[in-house]
PDB file of N, CA and C in Angstrom:
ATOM      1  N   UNK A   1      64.616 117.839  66.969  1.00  0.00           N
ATOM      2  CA  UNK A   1      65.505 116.811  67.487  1.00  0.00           C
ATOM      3  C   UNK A   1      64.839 116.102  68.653  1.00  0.00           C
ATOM      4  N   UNK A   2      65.070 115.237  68.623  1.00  0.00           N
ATOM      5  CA  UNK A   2      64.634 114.350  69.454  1.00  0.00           C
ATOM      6  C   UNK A   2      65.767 114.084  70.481  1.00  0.00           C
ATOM      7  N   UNK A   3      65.389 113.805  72.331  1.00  0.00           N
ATOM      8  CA  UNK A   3      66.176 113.252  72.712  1.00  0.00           C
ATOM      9  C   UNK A   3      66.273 112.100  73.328  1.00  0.00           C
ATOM     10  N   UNK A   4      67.103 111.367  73.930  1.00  0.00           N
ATOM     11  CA  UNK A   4      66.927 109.877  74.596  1.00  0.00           C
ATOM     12  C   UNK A   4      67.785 109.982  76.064  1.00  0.00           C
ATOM     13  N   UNK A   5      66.884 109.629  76.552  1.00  0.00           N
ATOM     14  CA  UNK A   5      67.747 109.515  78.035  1.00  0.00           C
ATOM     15  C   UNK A   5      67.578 107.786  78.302  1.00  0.00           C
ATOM     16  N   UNK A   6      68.993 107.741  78.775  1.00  0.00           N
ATOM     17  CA  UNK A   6      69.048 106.331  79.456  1.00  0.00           C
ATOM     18  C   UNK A   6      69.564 105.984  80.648  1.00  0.00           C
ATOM     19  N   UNK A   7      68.411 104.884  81.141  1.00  0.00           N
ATOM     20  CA  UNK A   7      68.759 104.991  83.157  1.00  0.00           C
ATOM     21  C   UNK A   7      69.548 103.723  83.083  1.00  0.00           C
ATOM     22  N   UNK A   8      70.122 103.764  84.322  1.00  0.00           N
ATOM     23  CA  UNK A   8      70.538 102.536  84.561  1.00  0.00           C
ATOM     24  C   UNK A   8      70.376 102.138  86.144  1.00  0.00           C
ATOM     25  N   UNK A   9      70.105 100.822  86.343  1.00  0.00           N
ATOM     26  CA  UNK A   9      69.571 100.232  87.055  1.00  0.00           C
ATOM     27  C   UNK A   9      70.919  99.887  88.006  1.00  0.00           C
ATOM     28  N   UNK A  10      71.281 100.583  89.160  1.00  0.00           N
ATOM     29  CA  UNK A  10      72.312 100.220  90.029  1.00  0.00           C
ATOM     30  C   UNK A  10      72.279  99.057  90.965  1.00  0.00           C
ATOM     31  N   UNK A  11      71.274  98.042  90.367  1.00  0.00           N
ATOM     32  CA  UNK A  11      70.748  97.316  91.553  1.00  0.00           C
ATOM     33  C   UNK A  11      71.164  95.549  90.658  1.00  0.00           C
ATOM     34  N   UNK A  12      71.432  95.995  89.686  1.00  0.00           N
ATOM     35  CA  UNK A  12      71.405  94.700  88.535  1.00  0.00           C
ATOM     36  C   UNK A  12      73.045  94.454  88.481  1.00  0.00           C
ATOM     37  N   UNK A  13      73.309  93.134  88.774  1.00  0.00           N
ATOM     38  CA  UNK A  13      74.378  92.485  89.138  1.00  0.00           C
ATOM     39  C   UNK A  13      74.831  91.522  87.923  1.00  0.00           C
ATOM     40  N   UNK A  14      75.673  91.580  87.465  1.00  0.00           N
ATOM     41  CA  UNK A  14      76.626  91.085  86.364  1.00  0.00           C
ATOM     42  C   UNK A  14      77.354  89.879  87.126  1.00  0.00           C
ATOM     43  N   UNK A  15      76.859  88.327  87.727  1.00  0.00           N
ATOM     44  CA  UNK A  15      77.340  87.743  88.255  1.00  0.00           C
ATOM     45  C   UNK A  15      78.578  87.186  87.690  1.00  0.00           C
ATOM     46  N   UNK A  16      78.985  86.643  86.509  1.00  0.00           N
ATOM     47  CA  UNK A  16      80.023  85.926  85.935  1.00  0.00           C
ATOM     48  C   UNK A  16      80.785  87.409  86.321  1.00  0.00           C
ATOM     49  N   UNK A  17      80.937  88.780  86.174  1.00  0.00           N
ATOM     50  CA  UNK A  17      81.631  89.987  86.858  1.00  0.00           C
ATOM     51  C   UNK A  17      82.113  89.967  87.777  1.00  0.00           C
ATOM     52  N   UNK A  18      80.950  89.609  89.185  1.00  0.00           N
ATOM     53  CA  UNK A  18      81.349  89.472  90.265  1.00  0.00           C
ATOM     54  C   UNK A  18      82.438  88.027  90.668  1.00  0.00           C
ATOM     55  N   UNK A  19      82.191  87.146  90.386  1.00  0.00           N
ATOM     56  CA  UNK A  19      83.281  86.222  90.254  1.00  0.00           C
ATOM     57  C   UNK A  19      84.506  86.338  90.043  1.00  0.00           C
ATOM     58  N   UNK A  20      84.690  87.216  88.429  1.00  0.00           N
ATOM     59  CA  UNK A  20      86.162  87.513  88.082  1.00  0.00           C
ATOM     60  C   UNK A  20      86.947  88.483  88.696  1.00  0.00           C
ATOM     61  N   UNK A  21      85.817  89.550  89.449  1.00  0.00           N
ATOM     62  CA  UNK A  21      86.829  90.205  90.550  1.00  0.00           C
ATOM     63  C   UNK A  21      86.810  89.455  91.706  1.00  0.00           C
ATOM     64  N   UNK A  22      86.226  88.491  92.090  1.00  0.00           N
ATOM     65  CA  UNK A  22      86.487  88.024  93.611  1.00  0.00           C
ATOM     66  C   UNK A  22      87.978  86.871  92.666  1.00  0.00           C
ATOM     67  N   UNK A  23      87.661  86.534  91.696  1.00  0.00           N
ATOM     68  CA  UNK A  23      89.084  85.518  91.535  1.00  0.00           C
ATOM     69  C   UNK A  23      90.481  86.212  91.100  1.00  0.00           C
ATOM     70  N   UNK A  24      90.012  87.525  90.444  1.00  0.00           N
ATOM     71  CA  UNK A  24      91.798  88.249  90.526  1.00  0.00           C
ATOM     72  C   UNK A  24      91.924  88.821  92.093  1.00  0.00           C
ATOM     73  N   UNK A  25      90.744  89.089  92.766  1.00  0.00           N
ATOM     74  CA  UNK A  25      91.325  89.611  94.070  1.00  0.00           C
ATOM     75  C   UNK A  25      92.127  88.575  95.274  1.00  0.00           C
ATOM     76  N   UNK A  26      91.693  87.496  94.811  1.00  0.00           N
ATOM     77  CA  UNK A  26      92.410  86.058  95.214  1.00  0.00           C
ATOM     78  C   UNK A  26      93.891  86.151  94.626  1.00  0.00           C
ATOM     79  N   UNK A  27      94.089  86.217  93.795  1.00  0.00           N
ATOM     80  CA  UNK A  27      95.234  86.200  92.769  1.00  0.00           C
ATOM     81  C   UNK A  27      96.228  87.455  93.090  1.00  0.00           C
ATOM     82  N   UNK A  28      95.818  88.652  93.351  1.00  0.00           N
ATOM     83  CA  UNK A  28      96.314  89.584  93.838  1.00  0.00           C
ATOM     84  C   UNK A  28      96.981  89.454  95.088  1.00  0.00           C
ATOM     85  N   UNK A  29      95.704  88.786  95.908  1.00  0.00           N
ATOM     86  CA  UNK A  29      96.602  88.603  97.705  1.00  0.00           C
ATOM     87  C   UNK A  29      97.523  87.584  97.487  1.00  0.00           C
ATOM     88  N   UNK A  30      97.472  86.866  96.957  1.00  0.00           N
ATOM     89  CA  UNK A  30      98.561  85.627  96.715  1.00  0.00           C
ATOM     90  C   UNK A  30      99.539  86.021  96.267  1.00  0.00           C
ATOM     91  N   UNK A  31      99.377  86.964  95.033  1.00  0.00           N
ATOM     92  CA  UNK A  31     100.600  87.369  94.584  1.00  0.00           C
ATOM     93  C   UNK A  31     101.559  88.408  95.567  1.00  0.00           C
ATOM     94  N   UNK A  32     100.735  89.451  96.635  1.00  0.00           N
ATOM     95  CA  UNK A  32     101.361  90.247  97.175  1.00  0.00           C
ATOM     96  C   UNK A  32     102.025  89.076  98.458  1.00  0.00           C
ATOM     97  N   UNK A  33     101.579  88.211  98.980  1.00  0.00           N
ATOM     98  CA  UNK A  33     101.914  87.355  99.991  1.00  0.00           C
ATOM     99  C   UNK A  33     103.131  86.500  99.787  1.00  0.00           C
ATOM    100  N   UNK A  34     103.498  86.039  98.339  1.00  0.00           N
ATOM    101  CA  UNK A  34     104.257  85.201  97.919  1.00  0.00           C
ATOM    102  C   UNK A  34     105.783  85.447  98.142  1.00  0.00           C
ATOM    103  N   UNK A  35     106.521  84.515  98.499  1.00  0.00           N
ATOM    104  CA  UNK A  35     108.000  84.724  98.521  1.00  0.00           C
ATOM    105  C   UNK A  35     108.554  85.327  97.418  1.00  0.00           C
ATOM    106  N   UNK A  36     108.525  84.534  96.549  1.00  0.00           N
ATOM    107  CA  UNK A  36     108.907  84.243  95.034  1.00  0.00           C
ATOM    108  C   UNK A  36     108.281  85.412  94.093  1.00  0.00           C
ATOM    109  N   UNK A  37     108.952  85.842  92.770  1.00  0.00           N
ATOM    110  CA  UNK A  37     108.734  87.051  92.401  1.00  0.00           C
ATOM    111  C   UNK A  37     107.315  86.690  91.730  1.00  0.00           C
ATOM    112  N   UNK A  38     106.887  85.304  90.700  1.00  0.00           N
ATOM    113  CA  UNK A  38     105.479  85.131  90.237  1.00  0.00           C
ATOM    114  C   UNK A  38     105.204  84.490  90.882  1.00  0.00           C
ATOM    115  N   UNK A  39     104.196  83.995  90.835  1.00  0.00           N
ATOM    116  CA  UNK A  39     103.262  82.778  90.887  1.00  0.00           C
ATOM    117  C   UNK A  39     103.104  81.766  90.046  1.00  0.00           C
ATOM    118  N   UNK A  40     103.667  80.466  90.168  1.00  0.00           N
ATOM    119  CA  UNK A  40     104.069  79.654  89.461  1.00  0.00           C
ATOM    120  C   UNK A  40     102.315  79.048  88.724  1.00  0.00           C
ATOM    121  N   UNK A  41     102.425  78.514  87.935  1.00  0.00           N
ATOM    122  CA  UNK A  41     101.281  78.507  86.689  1.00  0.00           C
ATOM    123  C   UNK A  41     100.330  77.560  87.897  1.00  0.00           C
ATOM    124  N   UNK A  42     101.223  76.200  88.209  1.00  0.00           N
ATOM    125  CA  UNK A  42     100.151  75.294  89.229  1.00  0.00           C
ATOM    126  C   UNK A  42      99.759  76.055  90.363  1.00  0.00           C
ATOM    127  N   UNK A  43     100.430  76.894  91.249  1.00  0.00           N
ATOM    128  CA  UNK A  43     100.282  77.739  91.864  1.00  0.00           C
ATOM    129  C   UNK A  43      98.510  78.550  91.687  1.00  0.00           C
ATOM    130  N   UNK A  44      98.629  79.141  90.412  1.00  0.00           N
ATOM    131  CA  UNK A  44      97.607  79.953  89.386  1.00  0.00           C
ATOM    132  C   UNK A  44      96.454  79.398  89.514  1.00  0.00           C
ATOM    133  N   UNK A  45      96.356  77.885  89.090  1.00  0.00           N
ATOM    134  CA  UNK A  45      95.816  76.905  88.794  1.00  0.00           C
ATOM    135  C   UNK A  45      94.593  76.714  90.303  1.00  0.00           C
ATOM    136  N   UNK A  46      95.722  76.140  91.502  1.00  0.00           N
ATOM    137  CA  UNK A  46      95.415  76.267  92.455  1.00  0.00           C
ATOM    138  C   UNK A  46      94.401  77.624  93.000  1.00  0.00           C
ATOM    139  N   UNK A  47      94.909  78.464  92.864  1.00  0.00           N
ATOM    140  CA  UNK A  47      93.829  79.372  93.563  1.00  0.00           C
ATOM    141  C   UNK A  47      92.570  79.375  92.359  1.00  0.00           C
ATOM    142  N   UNK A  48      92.606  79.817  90.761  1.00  0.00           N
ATOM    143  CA  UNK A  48      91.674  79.801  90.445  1.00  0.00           C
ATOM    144  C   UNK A  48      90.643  78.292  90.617  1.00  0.00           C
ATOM    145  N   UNK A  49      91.148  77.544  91.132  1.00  0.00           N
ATOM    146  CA  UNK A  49      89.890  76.038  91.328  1.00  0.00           C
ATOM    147  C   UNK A  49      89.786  75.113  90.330  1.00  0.00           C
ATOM    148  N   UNK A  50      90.836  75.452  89.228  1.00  0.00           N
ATOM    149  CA  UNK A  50      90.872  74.971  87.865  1.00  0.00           C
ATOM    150  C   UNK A  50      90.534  73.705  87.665  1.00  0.00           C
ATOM    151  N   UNK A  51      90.978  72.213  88.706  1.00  0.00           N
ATOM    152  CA  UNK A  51      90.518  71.297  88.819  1.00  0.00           C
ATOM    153  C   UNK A  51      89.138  70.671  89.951  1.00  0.00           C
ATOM    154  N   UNK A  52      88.554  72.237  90.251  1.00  0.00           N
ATOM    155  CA  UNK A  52      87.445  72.178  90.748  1.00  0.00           C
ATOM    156  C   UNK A  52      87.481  70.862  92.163  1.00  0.00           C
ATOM    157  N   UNK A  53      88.528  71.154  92.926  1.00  0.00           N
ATOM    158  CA  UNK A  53      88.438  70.499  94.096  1.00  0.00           C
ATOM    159  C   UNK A  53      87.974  71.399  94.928  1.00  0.00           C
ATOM    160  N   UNK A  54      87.883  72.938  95.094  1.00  0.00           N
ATOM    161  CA  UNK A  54      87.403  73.461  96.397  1.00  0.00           C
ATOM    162  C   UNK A  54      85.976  73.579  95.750  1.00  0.00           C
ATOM    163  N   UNK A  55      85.249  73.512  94.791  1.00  0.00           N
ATOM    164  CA  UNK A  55      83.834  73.200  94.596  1.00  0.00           C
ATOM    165  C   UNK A  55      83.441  72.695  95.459  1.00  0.00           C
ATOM    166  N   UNK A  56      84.184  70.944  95.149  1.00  0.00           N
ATOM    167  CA  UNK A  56      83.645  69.490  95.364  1.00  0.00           C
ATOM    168  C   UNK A  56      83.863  69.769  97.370  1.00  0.00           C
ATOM    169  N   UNK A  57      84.838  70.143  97.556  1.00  0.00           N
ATOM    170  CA  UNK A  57      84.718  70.195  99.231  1.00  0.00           C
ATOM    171  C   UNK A  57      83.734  70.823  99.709  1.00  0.00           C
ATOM    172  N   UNK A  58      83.564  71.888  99.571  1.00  0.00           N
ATOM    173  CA  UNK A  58      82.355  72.597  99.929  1.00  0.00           C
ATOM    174  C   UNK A  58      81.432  72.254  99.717  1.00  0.00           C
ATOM    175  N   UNK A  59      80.831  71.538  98.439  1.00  0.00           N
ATOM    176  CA  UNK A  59      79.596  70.750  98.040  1.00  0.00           C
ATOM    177  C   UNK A  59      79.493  69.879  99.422  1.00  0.00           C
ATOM    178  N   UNK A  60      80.667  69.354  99.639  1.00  0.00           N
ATOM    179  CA  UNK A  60      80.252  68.318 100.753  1.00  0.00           C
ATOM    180  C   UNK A  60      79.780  68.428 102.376  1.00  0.00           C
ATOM    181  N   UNK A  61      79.816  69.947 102.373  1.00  0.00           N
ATOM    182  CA  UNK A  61      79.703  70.695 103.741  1.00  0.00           C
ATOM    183  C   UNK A  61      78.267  71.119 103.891  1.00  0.00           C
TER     184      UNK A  61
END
């Protein structure tokens, strides 16, 4: 029998990963902060950047 060992590299970063937890962790504080029981869809919209205005601001900084 043969065996196989496999390493893994703790140093290698899954960026589109890192994004989707920094944007539900956005989504999370909003949701725990909010009056209201959801978060209304434009609301949603708003924090994820959906119409890409906090891009364009920051681009400009």
């Amino acid at each position: 029998m043969s065996s196989v060992t496999v390493t893994c590299d703790a140093t290698v970063q899954d960026r589109v990963a890192l994004v989707e937890i920094e944007l539900i962790g956005e989504l999370m504080i909003a949701a725990a902060a909010a009056s209201e029981e959801r978060l209304s869809p434009d609301r949603i919209d708003e924090l994820l950047d959906v119409d890409g205005r906090r891009r364009e601001r920051s681009a400009e900084r």
